[in-house]
C-alpha atoms as a PDB file:
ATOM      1  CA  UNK A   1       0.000   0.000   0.000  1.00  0.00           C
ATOM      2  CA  UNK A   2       1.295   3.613  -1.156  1.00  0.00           C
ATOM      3  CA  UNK A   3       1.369   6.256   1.424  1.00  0.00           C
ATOM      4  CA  UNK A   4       2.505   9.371   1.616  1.00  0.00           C
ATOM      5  CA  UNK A   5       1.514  10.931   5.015  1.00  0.00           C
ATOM      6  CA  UNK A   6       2.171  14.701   5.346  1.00  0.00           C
ATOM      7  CA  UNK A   7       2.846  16.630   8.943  1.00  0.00           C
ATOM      8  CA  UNK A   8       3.680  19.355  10.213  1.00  0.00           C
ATOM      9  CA  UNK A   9       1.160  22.499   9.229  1.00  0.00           C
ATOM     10  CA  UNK A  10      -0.288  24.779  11.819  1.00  0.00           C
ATOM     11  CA  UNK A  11      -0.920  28.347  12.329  1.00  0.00           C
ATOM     12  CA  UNK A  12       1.899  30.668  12.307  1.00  0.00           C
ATOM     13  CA  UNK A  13       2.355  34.780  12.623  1.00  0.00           C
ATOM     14  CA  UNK A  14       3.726  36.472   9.509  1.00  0.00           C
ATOM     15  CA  UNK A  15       7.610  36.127   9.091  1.00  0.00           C
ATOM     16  CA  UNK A  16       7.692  32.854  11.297  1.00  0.00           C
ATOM     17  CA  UNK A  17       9.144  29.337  10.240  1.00  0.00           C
ATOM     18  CA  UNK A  18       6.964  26.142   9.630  1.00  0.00           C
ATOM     19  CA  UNK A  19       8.566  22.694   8.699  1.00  0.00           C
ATOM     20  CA  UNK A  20       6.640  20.184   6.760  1.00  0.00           C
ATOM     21  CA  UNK A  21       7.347  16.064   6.515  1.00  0.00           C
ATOM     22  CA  UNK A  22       6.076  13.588   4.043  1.00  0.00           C
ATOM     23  CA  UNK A  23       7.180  10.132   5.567  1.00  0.00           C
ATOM     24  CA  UNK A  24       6.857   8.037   1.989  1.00  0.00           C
ATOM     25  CA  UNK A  25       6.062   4.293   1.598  1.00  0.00           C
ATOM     26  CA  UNK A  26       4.952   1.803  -0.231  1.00  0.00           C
ATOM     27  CA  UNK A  27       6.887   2.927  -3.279  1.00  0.00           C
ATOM     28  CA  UNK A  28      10.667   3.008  -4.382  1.00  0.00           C
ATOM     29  CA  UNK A  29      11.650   6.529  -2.493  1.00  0.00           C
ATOM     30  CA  UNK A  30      15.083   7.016  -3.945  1.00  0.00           C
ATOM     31  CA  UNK A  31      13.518   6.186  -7.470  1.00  0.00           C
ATOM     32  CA  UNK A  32      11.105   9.219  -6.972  1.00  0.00           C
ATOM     33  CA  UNK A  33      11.346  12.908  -7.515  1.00  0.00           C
ATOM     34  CA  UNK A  34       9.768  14.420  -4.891  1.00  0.00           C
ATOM     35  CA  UNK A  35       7.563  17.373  -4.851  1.00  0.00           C
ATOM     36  CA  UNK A  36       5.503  19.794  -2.772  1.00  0.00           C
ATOM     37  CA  UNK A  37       2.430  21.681  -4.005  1.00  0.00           C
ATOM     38  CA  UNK A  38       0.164  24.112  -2.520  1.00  0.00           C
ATOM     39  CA  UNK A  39      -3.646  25.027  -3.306  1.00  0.00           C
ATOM     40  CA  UNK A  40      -5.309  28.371  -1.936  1.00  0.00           C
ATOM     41  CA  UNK A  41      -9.217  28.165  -1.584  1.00  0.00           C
ATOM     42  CA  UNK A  42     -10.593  29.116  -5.412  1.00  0.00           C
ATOM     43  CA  UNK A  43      -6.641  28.774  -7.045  1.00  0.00           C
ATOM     44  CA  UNK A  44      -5.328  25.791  -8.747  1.00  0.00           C
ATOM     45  CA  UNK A  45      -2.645  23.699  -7.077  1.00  0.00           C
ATOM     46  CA  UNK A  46       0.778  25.024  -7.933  1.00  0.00           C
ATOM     47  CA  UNK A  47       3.899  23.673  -7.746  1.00  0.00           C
ATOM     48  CA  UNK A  48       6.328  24.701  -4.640  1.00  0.00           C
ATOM     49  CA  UNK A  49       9.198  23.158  -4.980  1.00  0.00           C
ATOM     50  CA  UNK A  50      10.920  19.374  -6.107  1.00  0.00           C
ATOM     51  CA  UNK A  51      14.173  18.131  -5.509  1.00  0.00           C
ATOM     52  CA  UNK A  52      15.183  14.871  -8.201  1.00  0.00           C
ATOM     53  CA  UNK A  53      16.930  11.524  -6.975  1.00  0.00           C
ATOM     54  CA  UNK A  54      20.306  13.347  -7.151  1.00  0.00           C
ATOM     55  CA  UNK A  55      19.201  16.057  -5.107  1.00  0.00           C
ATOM     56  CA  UNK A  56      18.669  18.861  -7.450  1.00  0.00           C
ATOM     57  CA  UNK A  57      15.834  21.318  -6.657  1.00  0.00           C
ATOM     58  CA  UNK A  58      13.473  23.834  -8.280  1.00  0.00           C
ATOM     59  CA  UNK A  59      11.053  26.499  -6.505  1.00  0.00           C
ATOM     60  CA  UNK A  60       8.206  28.625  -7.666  1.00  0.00           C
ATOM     61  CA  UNK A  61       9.593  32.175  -7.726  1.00  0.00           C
ATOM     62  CA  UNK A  62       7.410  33.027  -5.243  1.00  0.00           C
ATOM     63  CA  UNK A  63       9.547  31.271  -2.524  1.00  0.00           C
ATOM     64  CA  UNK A  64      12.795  31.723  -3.813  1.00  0.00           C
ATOM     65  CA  UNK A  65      14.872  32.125  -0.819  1.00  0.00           C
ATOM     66  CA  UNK A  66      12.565  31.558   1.901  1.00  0.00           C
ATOM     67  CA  UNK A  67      11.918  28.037   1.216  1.00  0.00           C
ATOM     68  CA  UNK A  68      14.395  24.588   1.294  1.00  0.00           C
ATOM     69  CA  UNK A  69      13.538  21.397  -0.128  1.00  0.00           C
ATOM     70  CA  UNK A  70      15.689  18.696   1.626  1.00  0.00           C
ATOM     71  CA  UNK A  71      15.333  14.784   1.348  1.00  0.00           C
ATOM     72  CA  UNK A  72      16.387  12.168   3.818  1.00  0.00           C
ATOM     73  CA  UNK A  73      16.891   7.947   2.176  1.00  0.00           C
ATOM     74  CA  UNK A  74      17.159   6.551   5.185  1.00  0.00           C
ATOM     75  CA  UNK A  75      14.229   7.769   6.529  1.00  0.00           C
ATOM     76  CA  UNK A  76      12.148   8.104   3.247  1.00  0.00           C
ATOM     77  CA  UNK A  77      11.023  11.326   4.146  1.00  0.00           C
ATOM     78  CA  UNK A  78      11.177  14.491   2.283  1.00  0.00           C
ATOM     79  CA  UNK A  79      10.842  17.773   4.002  1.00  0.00           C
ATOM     80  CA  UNK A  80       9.987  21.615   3.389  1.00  0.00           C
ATOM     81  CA  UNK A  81      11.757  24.175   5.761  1.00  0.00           C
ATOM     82  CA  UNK A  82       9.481  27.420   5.280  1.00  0.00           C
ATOM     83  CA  UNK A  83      10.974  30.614   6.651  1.00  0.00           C
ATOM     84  CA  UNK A  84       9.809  34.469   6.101  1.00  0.00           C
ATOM     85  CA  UNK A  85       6.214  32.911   6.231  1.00  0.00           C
ATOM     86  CA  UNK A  86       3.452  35.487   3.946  1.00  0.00           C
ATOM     87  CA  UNK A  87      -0.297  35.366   4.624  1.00  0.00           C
ATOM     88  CA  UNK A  88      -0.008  34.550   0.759  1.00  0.00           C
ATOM     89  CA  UNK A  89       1.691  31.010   1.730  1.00  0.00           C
ATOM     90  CA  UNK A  90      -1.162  30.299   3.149  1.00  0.00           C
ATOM     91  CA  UNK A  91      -3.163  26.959   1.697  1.00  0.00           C
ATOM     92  CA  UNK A  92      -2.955  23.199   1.935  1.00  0.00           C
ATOM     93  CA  UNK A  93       0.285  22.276   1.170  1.00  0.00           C
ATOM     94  CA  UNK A  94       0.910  18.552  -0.576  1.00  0.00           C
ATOM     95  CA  UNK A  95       3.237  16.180  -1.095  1.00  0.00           C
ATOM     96  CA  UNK A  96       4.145  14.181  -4.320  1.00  0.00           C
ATOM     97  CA  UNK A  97       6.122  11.683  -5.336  1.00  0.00           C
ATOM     98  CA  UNK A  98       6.416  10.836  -9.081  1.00  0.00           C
ATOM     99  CA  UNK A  99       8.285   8.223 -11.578  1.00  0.00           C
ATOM    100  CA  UNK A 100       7.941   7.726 -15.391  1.00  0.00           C
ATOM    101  CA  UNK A 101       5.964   4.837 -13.741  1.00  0.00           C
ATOM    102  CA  UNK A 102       3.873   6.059 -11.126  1.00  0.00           C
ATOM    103  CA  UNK A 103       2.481   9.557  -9.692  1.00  0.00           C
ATOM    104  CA  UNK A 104       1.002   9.497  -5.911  1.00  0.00           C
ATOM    105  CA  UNK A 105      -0.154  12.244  -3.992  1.00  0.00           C
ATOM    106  CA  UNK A 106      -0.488  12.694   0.064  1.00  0.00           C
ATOM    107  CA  UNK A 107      -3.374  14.087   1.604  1.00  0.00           C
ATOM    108  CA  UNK A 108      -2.249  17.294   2.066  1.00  0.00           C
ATOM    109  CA  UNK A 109      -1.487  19.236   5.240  1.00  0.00           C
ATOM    110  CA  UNK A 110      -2.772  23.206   6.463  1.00  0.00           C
ATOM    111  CA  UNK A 111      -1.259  26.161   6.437  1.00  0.00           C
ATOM    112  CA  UNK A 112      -2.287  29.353   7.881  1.00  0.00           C
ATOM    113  CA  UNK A 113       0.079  32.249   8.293  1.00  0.00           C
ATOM    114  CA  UNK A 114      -1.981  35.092  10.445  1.00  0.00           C
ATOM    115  CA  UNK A 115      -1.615  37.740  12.852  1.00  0.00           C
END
């Protein structure tokens, strides 16, 4: 069975730090690039960020800087460090893991950043 179980979301004041997990099983993690997205009520998901098997990693613009994409083998976890939080990062924030053979998603986690 394929799970990818996210943690880690809460409420935070602007300009604190958050730190997501997305423990991964089920499915080859070091075979996987790994991926976080984030959906806003009445926007589209968007990508965040993704970091490939050899650890190289892309963000949206919008978190250039603020955010770090890390990923751990032995634990088969990948991770978002969020920093500099914006009422705009606010949303549900979801993990992915995808393979020319298989896409999965996790069930997605909250995030609120408010005063």
């Amino acid at each position: 069975q394929v799970q990818l179980v996210e943690s880690g979301g809460g409420l935070v004041q602007p300009g604190g730090s958050l730190t997501l997990s997305c423990a991964v099983s089920g499915i080859s993690f070091s075979g996987s690039v790994m991926g976080w997205y984030r959906q806003a009520p009445g926007r589209q998901r968007e990508l965040v960020a993704t970091i490939t098997t050899g650890d190289l990693t892309n963000y949206a613009d919008s978190v250039k800087g603020r955010f770090t994409v890390s990923r751990d083998s032995a634990e088969n976890t990948v991770y978002l460090q969020m920093d500099s939080l914006k009422p705009e990062d606010t949303a549900v924030y979801y993990c992915n893991a995808r393979s020319p053979w298989w896409t999965y998603w996790g069930q997605g986690t909250q995030v609120t950043v408010s005063s």
